[in-house]
C-alpha atoms as a PDB file:
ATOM      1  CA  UNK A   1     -23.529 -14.299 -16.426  1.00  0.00           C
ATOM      2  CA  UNK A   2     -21.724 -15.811 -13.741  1.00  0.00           C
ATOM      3  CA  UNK A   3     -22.590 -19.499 -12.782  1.00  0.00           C
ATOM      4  CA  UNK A   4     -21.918 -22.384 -10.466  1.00  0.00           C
ATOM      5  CA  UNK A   5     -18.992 -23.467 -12.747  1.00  0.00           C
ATOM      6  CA  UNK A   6     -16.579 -20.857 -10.885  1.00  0.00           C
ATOM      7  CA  UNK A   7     -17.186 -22.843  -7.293  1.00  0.00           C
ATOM      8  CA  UNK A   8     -15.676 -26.075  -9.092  1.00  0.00           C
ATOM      9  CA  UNK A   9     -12.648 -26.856  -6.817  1.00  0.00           C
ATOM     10  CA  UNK A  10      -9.928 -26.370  -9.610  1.00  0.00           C
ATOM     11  CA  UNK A  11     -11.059 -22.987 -10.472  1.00  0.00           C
ATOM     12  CA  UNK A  12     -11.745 -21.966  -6.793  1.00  0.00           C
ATOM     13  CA  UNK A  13      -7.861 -23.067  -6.078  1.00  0.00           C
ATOM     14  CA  UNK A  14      -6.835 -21.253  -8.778  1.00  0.00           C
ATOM     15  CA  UNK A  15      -8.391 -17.801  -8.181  1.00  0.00           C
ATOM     16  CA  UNK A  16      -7.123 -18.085  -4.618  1.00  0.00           C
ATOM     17  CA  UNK A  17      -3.360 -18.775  -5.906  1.00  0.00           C
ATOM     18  CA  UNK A  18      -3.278 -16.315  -8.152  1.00  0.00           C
ATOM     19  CA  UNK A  19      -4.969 -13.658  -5.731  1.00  0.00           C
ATOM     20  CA  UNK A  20      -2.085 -14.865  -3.340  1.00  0.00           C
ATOM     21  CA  UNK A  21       0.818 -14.162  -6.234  1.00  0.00           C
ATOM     22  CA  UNK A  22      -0.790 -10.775  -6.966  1.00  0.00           C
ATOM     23  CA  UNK A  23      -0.816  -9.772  -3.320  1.00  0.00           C
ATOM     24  CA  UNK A  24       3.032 -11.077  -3.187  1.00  0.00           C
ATOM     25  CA  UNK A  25       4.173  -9.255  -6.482  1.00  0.00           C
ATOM     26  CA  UNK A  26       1.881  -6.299  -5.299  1.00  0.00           C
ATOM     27  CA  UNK A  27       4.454  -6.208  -1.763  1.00  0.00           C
ATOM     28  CA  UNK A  28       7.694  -7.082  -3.395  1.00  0.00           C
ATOM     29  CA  UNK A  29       7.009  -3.911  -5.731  1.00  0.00           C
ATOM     30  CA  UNK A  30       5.987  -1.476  -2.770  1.00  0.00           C
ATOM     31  CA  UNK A  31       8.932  -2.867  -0.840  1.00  0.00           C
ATOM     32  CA  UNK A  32      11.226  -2.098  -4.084  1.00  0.00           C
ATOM     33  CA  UNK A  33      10.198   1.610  -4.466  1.00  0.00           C
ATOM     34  CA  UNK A  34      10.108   2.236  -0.954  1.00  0.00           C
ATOM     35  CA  UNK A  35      14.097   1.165  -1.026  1.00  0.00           C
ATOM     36  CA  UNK A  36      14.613   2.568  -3.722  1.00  0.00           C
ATOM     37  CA  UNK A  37      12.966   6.416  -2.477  1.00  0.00           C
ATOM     38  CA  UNK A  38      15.534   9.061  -0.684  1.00  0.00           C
ATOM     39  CA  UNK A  39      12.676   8.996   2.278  1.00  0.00           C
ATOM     40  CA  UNK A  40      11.635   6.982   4.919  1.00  0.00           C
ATOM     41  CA  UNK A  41       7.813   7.320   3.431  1.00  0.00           C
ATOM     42  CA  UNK A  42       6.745   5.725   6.828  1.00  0.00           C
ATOM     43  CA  UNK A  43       7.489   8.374   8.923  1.00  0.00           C
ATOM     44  CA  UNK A  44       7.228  10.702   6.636  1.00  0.00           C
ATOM     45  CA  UNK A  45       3.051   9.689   5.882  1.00  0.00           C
ATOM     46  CA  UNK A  46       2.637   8.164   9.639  1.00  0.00           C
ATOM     47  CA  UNK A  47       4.390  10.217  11.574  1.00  0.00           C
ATOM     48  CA  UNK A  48       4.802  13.799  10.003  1.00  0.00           C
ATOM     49  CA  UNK A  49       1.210  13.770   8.329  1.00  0.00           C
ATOM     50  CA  UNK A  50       2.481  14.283   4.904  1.00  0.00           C
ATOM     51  CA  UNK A  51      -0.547  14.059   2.543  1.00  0.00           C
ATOM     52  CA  UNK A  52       1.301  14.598  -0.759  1.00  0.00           C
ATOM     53  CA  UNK A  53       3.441  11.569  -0.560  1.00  0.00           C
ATOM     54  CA  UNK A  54       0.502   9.863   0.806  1.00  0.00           C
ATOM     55  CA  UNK A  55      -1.230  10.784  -2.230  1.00  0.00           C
ATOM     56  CA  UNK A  56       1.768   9.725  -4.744  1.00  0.00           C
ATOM     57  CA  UNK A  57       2.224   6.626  -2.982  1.00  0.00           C
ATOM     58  CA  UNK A  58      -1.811   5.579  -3.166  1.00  0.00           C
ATOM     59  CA  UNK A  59      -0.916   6.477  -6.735  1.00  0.00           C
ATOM     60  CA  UNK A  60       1.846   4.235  -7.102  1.00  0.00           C
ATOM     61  CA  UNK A  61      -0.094   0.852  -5.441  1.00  0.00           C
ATOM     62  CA  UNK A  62      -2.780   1.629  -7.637  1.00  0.00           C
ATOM     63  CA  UNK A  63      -0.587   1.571 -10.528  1.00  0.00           C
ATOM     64  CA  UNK A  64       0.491  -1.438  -9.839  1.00  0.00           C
ATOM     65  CA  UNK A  65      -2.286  -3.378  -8.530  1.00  0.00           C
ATOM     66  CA  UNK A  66      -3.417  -2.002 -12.057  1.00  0.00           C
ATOM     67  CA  UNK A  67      -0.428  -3.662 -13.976  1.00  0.00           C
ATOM     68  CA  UNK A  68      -0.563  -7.129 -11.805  1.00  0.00           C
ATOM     69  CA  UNK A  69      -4.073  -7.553 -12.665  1.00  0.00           C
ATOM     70  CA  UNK A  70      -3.646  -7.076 -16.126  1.00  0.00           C
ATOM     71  CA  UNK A  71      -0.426  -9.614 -16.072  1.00  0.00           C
ATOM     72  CA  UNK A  72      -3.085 -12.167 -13.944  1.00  0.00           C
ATOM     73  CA  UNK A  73      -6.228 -11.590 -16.545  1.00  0.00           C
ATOM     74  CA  UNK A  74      -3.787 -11.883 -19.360  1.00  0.00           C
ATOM     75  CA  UNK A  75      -4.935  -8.447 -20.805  1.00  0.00           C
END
């Protein structure tokens, strides 16, 4: 159970810095694969409605929101 130990200042700082680095490596990797992919995935979600790369790339930041918290949590 969760108690008031988590609101100390040190581990307040803490989750906030390393909620900021996971946000940051989270956007450096979605601004990698979106160089890195033949398509302008952009347009092609925003502008041309195209709900199966919309669907692959909800995929993709899942996938790595799922690898960044694991590197964070140490798991």
């Amino acid at each position: 159970m969760l108690g008031i130990e988590w609101l100390r200042p040190a581990a307040f700082l803490g989750s906030i810095l390393f909620a900021l680095i996971g946000v940051l490596v989270f956007w450096l990797c979605f601004v990698i694969v979106d160089k890195i992919t033949p398509v302008d995935m952009w347009r092609e979600i925003v502008e041309k409605q195209n709900l199966a790369l919309g669907v692959v790339v909800a995929a993709m930041c899942l996938g790595i929101s799922l690898i960044v918290a694991a590197a964070i949590h140490g798991g």
